[in-house]
PDB file of N, CA and C in Angstrom:
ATOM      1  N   UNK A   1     -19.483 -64.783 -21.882  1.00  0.00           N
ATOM      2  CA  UNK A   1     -18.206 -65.346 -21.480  1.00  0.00           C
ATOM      3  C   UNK A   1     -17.698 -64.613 -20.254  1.00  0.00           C
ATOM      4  N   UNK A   2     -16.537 -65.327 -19.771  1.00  0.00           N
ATOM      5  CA  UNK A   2     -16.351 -64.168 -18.264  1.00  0.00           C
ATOM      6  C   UNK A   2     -14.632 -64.471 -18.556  1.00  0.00           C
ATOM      7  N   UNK A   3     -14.813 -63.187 -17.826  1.00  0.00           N
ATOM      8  CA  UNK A   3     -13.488 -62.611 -18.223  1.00  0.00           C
ATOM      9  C   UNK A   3     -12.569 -63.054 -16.830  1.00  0.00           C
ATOM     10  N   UNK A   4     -10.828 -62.836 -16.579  1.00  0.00           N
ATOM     11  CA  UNK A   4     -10.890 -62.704 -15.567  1.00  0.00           C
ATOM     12  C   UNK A   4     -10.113 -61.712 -15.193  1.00  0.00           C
ATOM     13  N   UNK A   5     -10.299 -61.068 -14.173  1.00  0.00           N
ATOM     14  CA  UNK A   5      -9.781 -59.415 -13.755  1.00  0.00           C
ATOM     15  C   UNK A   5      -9.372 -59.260 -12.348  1.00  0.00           C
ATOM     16  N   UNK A   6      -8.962 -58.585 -11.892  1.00  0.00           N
ATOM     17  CA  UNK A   6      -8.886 -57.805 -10.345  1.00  0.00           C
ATOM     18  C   UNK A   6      -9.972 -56.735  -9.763  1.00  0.00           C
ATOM     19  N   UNK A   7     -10.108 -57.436  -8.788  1.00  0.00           N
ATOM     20  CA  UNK A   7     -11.120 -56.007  -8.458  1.00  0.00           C
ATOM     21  C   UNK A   7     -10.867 -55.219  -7.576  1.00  0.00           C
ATOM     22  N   UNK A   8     -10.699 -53.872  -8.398  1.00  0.00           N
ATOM     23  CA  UNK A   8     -10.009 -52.774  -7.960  1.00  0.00           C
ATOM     24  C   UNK A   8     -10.212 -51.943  -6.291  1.00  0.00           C
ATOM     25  N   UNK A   9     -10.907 -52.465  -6.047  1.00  0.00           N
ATOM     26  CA  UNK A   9     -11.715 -51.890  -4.848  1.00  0.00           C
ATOM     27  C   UNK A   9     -11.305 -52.947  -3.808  1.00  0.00           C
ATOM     28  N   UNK A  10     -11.046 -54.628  -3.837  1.00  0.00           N
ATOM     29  CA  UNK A  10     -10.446 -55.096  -3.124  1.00  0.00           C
ATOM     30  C   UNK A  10      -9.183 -55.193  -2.740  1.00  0.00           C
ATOM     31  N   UNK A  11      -8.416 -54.731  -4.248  1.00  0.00           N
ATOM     32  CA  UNK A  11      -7.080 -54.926  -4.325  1.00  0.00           C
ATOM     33  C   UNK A  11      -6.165 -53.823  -3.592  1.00  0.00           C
ATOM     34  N   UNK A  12      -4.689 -54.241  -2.842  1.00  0.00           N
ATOM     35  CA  UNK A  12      -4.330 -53.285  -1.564  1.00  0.00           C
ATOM     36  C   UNK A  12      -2.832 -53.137  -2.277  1.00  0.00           C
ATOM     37  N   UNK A  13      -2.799 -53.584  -3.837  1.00  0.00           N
ATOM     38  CA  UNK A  13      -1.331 -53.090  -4.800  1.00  0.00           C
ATOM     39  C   UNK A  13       0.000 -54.038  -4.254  1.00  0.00           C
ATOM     40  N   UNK A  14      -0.602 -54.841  -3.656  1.00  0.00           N
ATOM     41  CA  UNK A  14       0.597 -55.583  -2.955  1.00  0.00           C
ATOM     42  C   UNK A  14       1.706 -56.426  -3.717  1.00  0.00           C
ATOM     43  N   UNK A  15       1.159 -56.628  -5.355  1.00  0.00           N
ATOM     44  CA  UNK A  15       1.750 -57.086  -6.348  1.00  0.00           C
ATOM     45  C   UNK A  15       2.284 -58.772  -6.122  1.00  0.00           C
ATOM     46  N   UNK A  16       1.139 -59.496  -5.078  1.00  0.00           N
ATOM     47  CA  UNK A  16       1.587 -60.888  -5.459  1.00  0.00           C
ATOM     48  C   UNK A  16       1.161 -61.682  -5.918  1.00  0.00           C
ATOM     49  N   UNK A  17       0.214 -61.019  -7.100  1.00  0.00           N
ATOM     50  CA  UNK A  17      -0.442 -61.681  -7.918  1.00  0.00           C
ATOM     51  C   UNK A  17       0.551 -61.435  -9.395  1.00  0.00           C
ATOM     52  N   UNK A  18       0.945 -60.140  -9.798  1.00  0.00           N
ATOM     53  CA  UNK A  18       2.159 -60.382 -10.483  1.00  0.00           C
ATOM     54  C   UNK A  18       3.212 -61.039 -10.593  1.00  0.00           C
ATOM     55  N   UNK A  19       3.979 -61.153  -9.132  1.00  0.00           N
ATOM     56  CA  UNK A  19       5.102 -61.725  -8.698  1.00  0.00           C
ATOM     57  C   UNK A  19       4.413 -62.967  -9.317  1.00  0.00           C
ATOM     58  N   UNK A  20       3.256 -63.676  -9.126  1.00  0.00           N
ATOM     59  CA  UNK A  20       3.155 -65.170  -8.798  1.00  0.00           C
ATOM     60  C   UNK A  20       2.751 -65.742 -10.115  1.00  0.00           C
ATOM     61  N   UNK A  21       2.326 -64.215 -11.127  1.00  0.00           N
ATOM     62  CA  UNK A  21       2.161 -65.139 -12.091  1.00  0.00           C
ATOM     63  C   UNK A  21       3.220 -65.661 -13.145  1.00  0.00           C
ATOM     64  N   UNK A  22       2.771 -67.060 -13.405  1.00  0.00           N
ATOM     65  CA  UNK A  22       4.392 -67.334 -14.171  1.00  0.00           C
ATOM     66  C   UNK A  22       4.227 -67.181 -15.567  1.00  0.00           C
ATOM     67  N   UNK A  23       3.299 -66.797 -16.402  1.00  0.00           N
ATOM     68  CA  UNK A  23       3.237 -66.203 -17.682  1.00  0.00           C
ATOM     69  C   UNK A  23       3.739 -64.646 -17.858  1.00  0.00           C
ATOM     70  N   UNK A  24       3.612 -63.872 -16.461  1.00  0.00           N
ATOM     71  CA  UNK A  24       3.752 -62.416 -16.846  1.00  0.00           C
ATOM     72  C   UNK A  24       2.456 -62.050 -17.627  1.00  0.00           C
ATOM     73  N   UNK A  25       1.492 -62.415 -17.315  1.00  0.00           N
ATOM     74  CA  UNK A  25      -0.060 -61.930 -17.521  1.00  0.00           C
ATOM     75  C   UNK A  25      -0.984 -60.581 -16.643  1.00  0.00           C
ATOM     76  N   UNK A  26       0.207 -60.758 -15.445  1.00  0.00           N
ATOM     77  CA  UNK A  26      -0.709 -59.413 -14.539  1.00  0.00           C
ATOM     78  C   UNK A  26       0.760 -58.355 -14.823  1.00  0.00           C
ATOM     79  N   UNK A  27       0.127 -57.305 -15.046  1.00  0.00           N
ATOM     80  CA  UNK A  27       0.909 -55.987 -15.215  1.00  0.00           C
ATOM     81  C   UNK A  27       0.476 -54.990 -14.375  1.00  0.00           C
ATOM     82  N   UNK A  28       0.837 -54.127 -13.613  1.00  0.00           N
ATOM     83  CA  UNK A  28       0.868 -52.679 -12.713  1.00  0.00           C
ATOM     84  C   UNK A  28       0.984 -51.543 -14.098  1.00  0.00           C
ATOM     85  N   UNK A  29      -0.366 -51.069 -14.244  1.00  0.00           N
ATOM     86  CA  UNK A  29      -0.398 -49.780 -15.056  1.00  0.00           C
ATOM     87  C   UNK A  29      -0.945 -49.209 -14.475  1.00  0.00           C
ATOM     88  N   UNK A  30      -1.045 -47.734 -14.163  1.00  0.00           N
ATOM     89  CA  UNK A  30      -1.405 -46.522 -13.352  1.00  0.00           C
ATOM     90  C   UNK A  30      -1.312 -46.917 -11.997  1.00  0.00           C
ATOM     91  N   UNK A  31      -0.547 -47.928 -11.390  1.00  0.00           N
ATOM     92  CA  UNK A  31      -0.847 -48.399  -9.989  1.00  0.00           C
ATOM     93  C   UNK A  31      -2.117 -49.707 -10.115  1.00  0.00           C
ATOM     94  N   UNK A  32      -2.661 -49.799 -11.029  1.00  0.00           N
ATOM     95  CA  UNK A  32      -3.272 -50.834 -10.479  1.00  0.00           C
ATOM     96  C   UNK A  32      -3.046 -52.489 -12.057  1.00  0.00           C
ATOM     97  N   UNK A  33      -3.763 -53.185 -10.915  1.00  0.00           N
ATOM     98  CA  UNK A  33      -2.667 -54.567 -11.440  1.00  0.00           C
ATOM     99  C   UNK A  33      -3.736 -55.243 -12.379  1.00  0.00           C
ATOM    100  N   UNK A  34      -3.718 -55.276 -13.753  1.00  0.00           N
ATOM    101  CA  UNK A  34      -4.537 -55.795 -14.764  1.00  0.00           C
ATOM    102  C   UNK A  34      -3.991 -56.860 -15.277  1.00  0.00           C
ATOM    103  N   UNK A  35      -5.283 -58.123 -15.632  1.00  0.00           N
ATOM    104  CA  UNK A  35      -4.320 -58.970 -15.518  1.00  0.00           C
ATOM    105  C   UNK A  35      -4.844 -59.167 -17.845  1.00  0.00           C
ATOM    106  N   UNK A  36      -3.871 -59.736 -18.261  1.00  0.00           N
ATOM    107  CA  UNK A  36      -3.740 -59.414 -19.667  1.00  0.00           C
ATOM    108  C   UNK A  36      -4.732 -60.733 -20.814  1.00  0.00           C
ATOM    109  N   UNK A  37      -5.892 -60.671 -21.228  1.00  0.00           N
ATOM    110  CA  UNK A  37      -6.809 -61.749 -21.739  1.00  0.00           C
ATOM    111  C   UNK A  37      -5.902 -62.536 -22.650  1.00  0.00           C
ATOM    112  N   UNK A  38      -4.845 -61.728 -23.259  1.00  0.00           N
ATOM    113  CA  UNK A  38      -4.435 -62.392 -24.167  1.00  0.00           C
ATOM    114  C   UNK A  38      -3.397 -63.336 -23.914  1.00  0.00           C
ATOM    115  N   UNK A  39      -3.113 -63.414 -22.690  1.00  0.00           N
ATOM    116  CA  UNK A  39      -1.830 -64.130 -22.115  1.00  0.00           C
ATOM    117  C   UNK A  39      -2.221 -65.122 -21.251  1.00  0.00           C
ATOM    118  N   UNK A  40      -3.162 -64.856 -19.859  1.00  0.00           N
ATOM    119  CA  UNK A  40      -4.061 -65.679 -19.008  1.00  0.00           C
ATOM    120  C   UNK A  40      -4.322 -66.951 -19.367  1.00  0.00           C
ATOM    121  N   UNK A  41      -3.827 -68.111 -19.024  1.00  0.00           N
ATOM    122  CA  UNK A  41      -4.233 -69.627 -19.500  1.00  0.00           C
ATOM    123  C   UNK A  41      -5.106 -69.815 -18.063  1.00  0.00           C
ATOM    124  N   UNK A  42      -5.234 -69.180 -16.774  1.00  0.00           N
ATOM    125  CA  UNK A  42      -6.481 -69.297 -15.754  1.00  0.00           C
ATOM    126  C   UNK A  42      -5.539 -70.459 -14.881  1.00  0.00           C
ATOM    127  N   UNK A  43      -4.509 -70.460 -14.641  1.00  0.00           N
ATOM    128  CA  UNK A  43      -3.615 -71.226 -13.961  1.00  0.00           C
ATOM    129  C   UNK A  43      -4.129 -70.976 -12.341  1.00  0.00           C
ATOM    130  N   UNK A  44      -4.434 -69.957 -12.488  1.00  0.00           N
ATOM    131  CA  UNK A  44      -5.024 -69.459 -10.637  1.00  0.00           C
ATOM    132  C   UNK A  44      -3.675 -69.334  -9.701  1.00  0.00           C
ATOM    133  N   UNK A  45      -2.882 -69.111 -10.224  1.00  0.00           N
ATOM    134  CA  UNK A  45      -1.815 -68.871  -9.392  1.00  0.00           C
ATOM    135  C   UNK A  45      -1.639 -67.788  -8.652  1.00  0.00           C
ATOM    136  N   UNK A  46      -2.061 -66.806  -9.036  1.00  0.00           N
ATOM    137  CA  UNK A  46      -2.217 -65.310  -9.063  1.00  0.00           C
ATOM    138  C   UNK A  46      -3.887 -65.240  -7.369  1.00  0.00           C
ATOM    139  N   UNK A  47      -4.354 -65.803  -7.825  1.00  0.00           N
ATOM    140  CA  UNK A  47      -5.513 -66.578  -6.953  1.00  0.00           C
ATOM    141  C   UNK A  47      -5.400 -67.045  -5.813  1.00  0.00           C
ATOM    142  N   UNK A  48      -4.023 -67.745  -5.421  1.00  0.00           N
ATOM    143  CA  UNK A  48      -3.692 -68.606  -4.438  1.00  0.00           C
ATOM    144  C   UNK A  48      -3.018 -67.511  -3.623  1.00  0.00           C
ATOM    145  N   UNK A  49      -2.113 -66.340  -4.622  1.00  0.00           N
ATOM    146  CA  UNK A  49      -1.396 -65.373  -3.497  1.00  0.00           C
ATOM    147  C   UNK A  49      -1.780 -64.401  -3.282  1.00  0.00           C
ATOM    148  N   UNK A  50      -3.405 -64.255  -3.570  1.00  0.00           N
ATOM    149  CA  UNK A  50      -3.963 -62.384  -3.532  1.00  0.00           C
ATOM    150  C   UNK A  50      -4.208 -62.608  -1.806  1.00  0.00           C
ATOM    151  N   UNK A  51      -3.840 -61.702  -0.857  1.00  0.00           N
ATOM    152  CA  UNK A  51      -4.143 -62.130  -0.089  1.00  0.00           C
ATOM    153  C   UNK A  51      -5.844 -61.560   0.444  1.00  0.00           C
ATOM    154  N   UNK A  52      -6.349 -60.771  -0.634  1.00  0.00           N
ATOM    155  CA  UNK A  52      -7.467 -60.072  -0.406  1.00  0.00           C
ATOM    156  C   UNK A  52      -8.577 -60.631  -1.226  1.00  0.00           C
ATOM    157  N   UNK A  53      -8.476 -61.440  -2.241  1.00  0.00           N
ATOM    158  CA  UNK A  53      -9.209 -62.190  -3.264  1.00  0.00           C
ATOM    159  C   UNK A  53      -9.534 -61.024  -3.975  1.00  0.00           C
ATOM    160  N   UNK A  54      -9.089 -60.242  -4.450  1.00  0.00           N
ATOM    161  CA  UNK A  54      -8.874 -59.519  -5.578  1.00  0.00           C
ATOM    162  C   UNK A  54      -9.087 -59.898  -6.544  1.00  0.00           C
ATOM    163  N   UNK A  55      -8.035 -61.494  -6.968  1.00  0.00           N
ATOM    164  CA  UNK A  55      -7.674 -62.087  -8.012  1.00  0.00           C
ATOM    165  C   UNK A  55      -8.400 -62.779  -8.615  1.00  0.00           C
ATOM    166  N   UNK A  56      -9.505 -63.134  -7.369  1.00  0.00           N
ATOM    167  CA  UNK A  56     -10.423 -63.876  -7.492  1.00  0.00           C
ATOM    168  C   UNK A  56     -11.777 -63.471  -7.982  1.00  0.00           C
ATOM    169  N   UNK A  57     -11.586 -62.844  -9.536  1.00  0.00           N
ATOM    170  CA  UNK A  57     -12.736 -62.775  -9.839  1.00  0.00           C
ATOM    171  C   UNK A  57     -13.173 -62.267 -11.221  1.00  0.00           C
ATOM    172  N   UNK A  58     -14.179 -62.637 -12.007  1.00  0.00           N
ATOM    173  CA  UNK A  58     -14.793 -63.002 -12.885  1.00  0.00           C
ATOM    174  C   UNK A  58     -15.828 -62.504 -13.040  1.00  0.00           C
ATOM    175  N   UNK A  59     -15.923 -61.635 -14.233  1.00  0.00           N
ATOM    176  CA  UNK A  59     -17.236 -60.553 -14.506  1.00  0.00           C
ATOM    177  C   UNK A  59     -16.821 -60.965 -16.282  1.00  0.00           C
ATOM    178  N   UNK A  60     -18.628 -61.281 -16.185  1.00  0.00           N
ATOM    179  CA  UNK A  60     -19.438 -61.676 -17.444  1.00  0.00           C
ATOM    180  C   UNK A  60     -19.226 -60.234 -18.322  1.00  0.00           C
ATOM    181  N   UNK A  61     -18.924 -60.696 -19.687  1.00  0.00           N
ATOM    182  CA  UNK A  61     -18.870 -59.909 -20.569  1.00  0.00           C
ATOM    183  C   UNK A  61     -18.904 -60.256 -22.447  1.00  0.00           C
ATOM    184  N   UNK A  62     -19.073 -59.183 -22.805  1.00  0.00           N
ATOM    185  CA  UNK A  62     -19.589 -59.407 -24.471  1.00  0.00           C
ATOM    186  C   UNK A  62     -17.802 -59.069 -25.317  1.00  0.00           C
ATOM    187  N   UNK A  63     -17.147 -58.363 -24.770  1.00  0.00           N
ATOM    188  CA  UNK A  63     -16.382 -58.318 -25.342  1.00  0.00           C
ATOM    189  C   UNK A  63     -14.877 -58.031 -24.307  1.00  0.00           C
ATOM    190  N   UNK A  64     -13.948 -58.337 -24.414  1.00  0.00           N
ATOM    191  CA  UNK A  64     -12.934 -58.413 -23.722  1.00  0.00           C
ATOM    192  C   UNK A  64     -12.179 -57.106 -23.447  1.00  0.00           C
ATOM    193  N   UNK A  65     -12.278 -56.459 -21.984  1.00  0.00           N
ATOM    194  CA  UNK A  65     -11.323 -55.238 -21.423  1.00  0.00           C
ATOM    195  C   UNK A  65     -10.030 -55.372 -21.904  1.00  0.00           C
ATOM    196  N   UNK A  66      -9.575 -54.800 -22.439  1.00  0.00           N
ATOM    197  CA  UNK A  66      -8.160 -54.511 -22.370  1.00  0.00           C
ATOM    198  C   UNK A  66      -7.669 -53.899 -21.223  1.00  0.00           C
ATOM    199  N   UNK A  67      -5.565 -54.575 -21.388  1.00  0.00           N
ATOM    200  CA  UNK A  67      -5.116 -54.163 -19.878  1.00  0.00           C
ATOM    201  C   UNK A  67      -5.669 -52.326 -19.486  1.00  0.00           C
ATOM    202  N   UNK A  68      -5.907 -51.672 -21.107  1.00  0.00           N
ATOM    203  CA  UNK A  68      -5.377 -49.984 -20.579  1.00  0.00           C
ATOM    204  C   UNK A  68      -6.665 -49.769 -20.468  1.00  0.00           C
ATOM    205  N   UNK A  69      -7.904 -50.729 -20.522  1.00  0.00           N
ATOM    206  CA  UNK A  69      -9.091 -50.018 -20.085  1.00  0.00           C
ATOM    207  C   UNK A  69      -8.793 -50.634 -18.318  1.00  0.00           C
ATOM    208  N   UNK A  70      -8.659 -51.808 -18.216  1.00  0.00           N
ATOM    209  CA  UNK A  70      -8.627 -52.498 -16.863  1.00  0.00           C
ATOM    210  C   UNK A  70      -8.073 -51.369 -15.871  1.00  0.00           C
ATOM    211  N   UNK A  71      -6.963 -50.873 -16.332  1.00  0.00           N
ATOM    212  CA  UNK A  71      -6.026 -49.702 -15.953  1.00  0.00           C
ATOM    213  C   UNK A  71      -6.952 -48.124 -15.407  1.00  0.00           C
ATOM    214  N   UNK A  72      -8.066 -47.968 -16.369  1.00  0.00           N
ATOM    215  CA  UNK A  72      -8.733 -47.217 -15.871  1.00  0.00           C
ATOM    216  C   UNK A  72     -10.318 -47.319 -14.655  1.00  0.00           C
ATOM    217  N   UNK A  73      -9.874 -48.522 -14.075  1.00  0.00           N
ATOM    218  CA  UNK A  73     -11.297 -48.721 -13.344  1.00  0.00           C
ATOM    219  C   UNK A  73     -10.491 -48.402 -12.047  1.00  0.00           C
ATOM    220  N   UNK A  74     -12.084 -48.226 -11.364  1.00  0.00           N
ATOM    221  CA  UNK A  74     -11.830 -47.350  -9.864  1.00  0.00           C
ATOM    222  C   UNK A  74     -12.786 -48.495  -9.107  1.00  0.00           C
ATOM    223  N   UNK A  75     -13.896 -49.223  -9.771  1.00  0.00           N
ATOM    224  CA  UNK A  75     -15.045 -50.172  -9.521  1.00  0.00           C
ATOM    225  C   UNK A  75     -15.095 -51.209 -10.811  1.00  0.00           C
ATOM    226  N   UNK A  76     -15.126 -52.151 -10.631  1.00  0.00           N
ATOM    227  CA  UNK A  76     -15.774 -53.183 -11.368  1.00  0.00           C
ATOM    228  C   UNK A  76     -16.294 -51.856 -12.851  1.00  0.00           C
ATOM    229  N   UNK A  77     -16.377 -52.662 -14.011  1.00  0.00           N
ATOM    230  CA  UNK A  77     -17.496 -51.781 -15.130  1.00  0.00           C
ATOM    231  C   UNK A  77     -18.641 -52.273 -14.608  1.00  0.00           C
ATOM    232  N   UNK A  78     -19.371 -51.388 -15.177  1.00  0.00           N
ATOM    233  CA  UNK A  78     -21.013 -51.844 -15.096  1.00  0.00           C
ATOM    234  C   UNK A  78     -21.107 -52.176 -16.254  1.00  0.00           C
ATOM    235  N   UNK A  79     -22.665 -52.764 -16.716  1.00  0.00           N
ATOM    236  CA  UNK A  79     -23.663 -53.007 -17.461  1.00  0.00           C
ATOM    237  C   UNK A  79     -23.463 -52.425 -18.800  1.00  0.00           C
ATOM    238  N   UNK A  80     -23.325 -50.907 -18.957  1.00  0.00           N
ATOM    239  CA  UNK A  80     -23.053 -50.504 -20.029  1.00  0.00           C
ATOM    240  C   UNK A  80     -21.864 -50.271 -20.607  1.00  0.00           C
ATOM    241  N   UNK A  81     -20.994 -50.832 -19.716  1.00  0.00           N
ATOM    242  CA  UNK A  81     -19.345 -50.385 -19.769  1.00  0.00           C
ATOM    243  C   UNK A  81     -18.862 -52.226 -20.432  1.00  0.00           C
ATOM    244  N   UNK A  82     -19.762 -52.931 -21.192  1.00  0.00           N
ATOM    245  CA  UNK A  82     -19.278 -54.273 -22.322  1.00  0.00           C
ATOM    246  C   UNK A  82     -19.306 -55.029 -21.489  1.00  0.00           C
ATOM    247  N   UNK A  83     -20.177 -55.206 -20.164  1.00  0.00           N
ATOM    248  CA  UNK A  83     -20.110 -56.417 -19.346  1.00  0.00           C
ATOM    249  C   UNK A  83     -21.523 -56.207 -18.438  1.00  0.00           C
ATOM    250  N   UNK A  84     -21.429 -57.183 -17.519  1.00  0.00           N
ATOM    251  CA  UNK A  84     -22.864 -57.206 -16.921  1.00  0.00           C
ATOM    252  C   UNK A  84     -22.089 -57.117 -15.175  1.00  0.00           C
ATOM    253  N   UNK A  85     -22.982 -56.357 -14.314  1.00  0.00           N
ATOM    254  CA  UNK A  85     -21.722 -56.424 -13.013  1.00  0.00           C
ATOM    255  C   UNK A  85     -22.174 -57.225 -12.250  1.00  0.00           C
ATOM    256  N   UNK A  86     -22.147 -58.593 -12.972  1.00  0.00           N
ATOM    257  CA  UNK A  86     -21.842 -59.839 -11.763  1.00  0.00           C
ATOM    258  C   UNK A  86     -20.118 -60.708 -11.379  1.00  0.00           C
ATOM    259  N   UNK A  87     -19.908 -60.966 -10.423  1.00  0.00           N
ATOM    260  CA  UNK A  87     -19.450 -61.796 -10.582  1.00  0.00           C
ATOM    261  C   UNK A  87     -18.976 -62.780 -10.065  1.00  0.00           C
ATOM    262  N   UNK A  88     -18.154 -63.815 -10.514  1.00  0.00           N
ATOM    263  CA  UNK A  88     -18.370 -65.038 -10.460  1.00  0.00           C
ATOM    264  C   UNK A  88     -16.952 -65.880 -10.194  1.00  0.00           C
ATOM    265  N   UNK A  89     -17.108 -66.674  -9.306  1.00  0.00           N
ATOM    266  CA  UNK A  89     -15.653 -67.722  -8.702  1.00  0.00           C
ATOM    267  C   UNK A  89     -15.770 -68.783  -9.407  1.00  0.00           C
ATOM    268  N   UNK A  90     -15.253 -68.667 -10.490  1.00  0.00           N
ATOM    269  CA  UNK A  90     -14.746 -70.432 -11.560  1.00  0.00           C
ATOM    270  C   UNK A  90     -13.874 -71.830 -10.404  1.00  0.00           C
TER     271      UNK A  90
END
């Protein structure tokens, strides 16, 4: 299944993927902006205002990151970190 996330390495904290989302699904923890599985209906709104495509993106996984692991990435997870490091534009 694929998840959908920010990727931390594109993202420049500009927060208009929060601002834009209208569920309140992306949250700012430690500075960086995770967006929440359990809330996300994939509206892409958040998508339309990253201006870096951050928002834009989708890494295959077995079991679902939580925001406070999302919170701790510096890179995408890898392979052994409950996902595979591809990813993918729905």
């Amino acid at each position: 299944m694929l998840q959908h996330v920010t990727d931390p390495e594109l993202c420049i904290r500009c927060s208009a993927c929060e601002l834009a989302c209208p569920l309140k699904a992306i949250q700012c923890i430690c500075g960086r902006y995770c967006i929440d599985p359990n809330i996300c209906n994939e509206c892409k709104k958040c998508v339309e205002e990253c201006p870096t495509g951050a928002a834009d993106c989708y890494i295959e996984i077995a079991v679902l990151h939580t925001v406070d692991e999302q919170a701790q990435w510096e890179t995408l997870p890898a392979a052994s970190d409950k996902s595979t490091p591809h990813q993918a534009t729905l």
